[in-house]
Every structure is written in C-alpha cells, then in structure tokens.
C-alpha atoms as a PDB file:
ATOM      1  CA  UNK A   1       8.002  10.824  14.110  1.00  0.00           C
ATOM      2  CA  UNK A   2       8.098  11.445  17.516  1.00  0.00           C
ATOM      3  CA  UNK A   3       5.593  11.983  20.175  1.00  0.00           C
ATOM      4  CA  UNK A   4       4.166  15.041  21.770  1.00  0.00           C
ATOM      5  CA  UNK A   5       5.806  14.312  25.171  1.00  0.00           C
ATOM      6  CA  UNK A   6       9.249  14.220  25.614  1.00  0.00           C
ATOM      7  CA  UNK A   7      11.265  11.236  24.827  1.00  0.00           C
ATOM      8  CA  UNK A   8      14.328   9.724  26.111  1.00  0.00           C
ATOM      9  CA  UNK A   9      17.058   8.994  23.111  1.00  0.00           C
ATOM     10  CA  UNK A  10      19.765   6.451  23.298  1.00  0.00           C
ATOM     11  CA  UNK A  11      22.251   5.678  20.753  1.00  0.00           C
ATOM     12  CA  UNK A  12      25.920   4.084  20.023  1.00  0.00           C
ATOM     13  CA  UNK A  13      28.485   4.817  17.245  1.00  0.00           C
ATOM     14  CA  UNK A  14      26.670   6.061  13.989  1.00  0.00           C
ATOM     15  CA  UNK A  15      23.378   5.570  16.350  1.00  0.00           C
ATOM     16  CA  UNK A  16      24.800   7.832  19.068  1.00  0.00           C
ATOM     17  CA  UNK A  17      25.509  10.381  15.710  1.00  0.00           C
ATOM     18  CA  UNK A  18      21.724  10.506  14.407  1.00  0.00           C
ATOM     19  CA  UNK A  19      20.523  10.589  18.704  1.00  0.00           C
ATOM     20  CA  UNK A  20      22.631  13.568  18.721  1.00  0.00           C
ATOM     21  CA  UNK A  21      21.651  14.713  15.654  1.00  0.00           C
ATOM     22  CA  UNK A  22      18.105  14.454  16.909  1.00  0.00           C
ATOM     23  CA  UNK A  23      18.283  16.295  20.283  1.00  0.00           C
ATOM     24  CA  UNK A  24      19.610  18.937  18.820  1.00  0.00           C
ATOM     25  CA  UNK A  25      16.850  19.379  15.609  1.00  0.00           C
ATOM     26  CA  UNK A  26      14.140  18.396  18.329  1.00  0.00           C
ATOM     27  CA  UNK A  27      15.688  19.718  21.665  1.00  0.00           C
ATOM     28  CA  UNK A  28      11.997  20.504  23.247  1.00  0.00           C
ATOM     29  CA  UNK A  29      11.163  16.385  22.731  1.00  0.00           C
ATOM     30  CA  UNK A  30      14.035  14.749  24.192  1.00  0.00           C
ATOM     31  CA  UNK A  31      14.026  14.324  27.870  1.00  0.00           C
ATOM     32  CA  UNK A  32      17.552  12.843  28.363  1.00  0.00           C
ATOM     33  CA  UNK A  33      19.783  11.402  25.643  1.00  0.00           C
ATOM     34  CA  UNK A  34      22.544   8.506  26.112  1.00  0.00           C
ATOM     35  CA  UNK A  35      25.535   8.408  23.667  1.00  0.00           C
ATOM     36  CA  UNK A  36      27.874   5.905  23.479  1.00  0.00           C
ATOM     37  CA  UNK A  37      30.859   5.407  21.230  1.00  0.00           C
ATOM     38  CA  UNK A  38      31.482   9.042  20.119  1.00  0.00           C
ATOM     39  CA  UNK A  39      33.527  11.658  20.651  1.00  0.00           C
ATOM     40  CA  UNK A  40      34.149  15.780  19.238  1.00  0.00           C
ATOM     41  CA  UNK A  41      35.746  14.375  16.052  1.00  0.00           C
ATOM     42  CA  UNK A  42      34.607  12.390  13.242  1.00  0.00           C
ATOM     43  CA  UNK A  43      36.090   8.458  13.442  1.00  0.00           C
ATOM     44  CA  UNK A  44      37.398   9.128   9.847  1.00  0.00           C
ATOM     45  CA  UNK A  45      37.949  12.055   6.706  1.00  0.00           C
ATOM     46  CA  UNK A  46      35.180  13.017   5.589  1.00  0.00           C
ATOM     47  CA  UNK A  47      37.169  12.415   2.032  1.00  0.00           C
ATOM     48  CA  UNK A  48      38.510   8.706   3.094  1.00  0.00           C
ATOM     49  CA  UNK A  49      34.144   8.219   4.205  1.00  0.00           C
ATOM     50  CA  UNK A  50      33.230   9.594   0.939  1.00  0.00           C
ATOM     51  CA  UNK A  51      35.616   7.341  -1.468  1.00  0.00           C
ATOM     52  CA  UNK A  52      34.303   4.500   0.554  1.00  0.00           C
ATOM     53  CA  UNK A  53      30.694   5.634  -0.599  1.00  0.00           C
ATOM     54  CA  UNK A  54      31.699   6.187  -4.016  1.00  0.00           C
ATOM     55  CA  UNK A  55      33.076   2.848  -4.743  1.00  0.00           C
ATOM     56  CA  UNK A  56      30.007   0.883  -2.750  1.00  0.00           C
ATOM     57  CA  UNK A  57      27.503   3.057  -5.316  1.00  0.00           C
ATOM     58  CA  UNK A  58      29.618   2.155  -8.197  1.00  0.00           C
ATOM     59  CA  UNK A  59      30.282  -1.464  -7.213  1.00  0.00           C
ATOM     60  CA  UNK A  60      34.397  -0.590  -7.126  1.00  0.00           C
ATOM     61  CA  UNK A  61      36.503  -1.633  -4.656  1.00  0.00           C
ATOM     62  CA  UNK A  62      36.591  -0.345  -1.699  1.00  0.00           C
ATOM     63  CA  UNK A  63      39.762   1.883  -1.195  1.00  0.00           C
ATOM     64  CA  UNK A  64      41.883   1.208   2.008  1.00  0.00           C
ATOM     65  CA  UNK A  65      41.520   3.661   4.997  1.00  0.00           C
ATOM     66  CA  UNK A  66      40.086   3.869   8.137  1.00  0.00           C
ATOM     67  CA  UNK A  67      36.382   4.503   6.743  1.00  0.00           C
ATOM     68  CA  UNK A  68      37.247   1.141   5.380  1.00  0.00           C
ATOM     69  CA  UNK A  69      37.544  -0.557   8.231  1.00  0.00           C
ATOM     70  CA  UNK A  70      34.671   0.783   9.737  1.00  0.00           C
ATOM     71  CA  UNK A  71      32.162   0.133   6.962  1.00  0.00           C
ATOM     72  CA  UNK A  72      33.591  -3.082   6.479  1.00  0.00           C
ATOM     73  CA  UNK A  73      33.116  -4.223  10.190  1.00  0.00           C
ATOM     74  CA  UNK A  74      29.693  -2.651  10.288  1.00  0.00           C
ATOM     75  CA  UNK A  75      28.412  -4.119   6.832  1.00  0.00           C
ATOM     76  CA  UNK A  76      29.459  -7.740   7.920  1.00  0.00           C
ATOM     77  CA  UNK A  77      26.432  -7.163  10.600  1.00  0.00           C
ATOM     78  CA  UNK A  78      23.564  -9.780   9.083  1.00  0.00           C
ATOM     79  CA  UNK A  79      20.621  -7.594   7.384  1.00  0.00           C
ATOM     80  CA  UNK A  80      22.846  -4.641   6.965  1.00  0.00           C
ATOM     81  CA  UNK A  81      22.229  -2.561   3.885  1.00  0.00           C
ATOM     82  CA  UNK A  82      25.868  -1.962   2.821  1.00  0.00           C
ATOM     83  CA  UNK A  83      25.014   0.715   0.811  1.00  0.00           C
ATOM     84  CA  UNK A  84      22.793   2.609   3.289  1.00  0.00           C
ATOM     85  CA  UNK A  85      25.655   2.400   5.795  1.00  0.00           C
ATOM     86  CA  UNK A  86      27.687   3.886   3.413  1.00  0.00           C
ATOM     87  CA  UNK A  87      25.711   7.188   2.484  1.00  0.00           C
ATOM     88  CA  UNK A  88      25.256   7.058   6.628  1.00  0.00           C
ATOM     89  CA  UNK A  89      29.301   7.068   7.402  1.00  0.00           C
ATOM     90  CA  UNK A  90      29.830   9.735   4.654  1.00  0.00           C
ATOM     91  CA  UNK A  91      26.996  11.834   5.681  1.00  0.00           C
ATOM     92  CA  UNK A  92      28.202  12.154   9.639  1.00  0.00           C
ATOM     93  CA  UNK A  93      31.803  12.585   8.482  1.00  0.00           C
ATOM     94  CA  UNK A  94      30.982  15.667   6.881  1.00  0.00           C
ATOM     95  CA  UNK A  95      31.046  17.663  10.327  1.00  0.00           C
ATOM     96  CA  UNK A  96      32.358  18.067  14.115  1.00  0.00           C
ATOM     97  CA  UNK A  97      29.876  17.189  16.753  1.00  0.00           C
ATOM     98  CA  UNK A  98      30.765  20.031  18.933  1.00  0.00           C
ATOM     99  CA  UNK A  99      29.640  22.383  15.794  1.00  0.00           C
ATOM    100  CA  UNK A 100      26.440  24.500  16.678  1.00  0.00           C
ATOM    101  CA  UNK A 101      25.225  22.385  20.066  1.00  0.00           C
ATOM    102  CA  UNK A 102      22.690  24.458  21.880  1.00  0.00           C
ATOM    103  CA  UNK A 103      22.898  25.663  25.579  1.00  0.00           C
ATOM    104  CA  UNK A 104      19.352  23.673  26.271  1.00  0.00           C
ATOM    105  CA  UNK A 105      20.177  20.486  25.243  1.00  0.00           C
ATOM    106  CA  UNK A 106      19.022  17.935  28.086  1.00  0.00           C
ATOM    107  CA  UNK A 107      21.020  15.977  30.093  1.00  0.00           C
ATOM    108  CA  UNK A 108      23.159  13.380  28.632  1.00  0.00           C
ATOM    109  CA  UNK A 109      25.433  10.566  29.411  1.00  0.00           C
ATOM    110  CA  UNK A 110      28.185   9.579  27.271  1.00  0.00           C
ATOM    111  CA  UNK A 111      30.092   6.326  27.560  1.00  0.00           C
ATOM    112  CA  UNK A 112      32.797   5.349  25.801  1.00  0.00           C
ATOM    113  CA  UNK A 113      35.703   2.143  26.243  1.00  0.00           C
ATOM    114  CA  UNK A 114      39.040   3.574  27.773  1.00  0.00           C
ATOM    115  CA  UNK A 115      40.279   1.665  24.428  1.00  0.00           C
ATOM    116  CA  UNK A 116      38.127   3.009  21.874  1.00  0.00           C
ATOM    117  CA  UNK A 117      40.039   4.347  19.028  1.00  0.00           C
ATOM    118  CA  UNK A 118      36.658   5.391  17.297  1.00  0.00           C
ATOM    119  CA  UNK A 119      35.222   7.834  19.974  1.00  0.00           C
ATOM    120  CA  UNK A 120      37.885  10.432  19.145  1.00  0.00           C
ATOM    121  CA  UNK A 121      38.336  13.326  21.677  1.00  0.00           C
ATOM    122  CA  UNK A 122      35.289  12.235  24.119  1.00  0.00           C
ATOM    123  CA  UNK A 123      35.722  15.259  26.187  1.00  0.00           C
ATOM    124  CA  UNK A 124      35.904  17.857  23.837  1.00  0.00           C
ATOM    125  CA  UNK A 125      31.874  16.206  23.358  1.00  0.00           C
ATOM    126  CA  UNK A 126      30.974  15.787  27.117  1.00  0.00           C
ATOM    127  CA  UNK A 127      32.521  19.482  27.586  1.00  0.00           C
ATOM    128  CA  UNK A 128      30.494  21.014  24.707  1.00  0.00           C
ATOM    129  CA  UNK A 129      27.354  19.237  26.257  1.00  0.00           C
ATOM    130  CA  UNK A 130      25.756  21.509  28.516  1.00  0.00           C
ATOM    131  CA  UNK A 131      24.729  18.625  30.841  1.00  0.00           C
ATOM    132  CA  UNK A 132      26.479  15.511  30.581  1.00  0.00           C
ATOM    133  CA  UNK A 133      28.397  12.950  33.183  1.00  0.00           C
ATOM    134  CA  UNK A 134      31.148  10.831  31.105  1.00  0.00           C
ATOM    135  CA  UNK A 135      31.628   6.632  31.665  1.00  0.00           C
ATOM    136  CA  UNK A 136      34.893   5.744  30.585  1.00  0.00           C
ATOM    137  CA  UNK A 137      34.529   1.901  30.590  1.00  0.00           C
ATOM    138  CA  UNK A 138      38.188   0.364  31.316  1.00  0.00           C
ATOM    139  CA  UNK A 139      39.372  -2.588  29.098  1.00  0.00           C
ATOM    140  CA  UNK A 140      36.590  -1.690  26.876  1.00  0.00           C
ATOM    141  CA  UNK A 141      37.056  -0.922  23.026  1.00  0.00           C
ATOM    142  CA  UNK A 142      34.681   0.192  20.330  1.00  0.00           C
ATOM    143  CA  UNK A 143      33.091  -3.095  19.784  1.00  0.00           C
ATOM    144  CA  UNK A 144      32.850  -4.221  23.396  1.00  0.00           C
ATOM    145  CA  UNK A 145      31.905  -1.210  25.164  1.00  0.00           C
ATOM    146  CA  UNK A 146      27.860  -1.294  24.110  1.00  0.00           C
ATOM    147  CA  UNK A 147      27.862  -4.943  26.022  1.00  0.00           C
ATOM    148  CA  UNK A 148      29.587  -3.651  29.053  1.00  0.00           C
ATOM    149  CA  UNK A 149      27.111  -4.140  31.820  1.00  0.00           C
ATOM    150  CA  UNK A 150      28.183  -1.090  33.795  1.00  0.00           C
ATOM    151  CA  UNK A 151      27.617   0.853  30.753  1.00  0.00           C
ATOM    152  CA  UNK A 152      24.060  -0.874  30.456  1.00  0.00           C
ATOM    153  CA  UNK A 153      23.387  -0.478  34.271  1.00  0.00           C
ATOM    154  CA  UNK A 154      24.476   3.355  34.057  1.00  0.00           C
ATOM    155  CA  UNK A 155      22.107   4.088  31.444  1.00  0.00           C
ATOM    156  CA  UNK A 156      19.164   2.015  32.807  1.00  0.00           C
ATOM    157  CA  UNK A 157      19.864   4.389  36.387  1.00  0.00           C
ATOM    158  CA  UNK A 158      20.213   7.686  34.041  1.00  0.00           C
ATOM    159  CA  UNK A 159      17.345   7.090  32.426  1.00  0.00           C
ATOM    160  CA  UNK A 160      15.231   6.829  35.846  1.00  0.00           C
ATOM    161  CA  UNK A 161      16.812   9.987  37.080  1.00  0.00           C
END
C-alpha cells in the first residue's frame, strides 16, 4: 500500500513494467517515476510468454523462444520463484505500454543500454510519456545497463529535482 503523500517509483525490466503499471493506477501518489529497461513493445509474444507459463505450471519443458530466454536468465537469479516470474512475464506480455497512458502522469526518466535488445522501441515509450527525458547508456545491454553508474547518478539527480 502506499502512502498518503506522493511517492517516487523506480523500476527496471519487469520492475520498470509493474512502476509503470503503478503510476498510471495511482497517478495522484507518484511524484516522479524512473524506468529502466523498457520500451513501447512487449520483449516477447504474448503467446511465446504464455507457453513458457504453461509448461513451468505443468512441470513441461520449457518451449524455445525468446520468453525462454528471458525467464530462464531471470529464474537463475538465487531466491527467485520460477513460477511467479512466469505468471509475471505472461501477464505484462499481454499488452503495449503506450496503451491508455494518461496526460498527468509525472515526470519520468527512462534509461535504457544503446544495446538492449529487450527495451523494444524506447521512444515510442518516452514519446507517449507526457514528461520524460531518455538516457541511452552506450555499450550498455539489458543486463548491464541497471549497474551503469551514469544511469545510477541520473536517477539519484532526477529524483532530487
């Protein structure tokens, strides 16, 4: 639950998904919101996210794809509920981003690497933000661009603004 007083909300990847998700159900409680590793488009099919759901319910292997490879690289994270991530990545594919984003959202920064196959279409997301500065971090893919200390600097100085 949140608090009474605005809050600021900072996410990446999946994370960055449910921060968005929540400035948009909670707009009047967010004060600024940081997303990083997303773009407009869904990192996989919504179909390819929900066989890879399927099979980790039912304990069947997990069919090859690009939701693959994502839940697979996220899962190997120690204390991860596999199963929870799955349900998670099947959920979010379901729908674009850009999809029903309010004129009042608040300010947001969005960072992404330059080499990030997984934030697909960043601009089509900073443009249907209706404040929001983009970091393109060069030399930076999906798994190195959260460590980036630019990226961590940048949001540190949003976050004061």
């Amino acid at each position: 639950m949140l608090p009474d007083t605005p809050v600021d909300v900072v996410g990446y990847s999946l994370g960055a998904q449910l921060a968005l998700d929540i400035a948009i159900s909670h707009r009047h409680r967010v004060r600024r919101l940081v997303l990083g590793g997303i773009g407009s488009e869904p990192a996989v099919s919504s179909i390819d996210a929900e066989a890879v759901w399927s099979a980790v319910s039912h304990g069947e292997p997990i069919p090859a794809g690009a939701a693959a490879s994502l839940w697979q690289m996220a899962s190997a994270v120690p204390g991860c509920d596999a199963r929870a991530l799955a349900a998670c990545l099947a959920g979010v594919a379901r729908h674009r981003r850009t999809v029903g984003i309010p004129g009042d959202l608040p300010p947001a920064l969005v960072f992404v690497g330059a080499d990030d196959p997984i934030a697909r279409n960043v601009r089509g997301l900073v443009d249907a933000l209706p404040a929001a500065e983009l970091l393109e971090l060069p030399g930076r893919d999906h798994r190195s661009a959260c460590s980036a200390s630019l990226a961590k600097q940048r949001a540190l100085d949003f976050l004061r603004e």
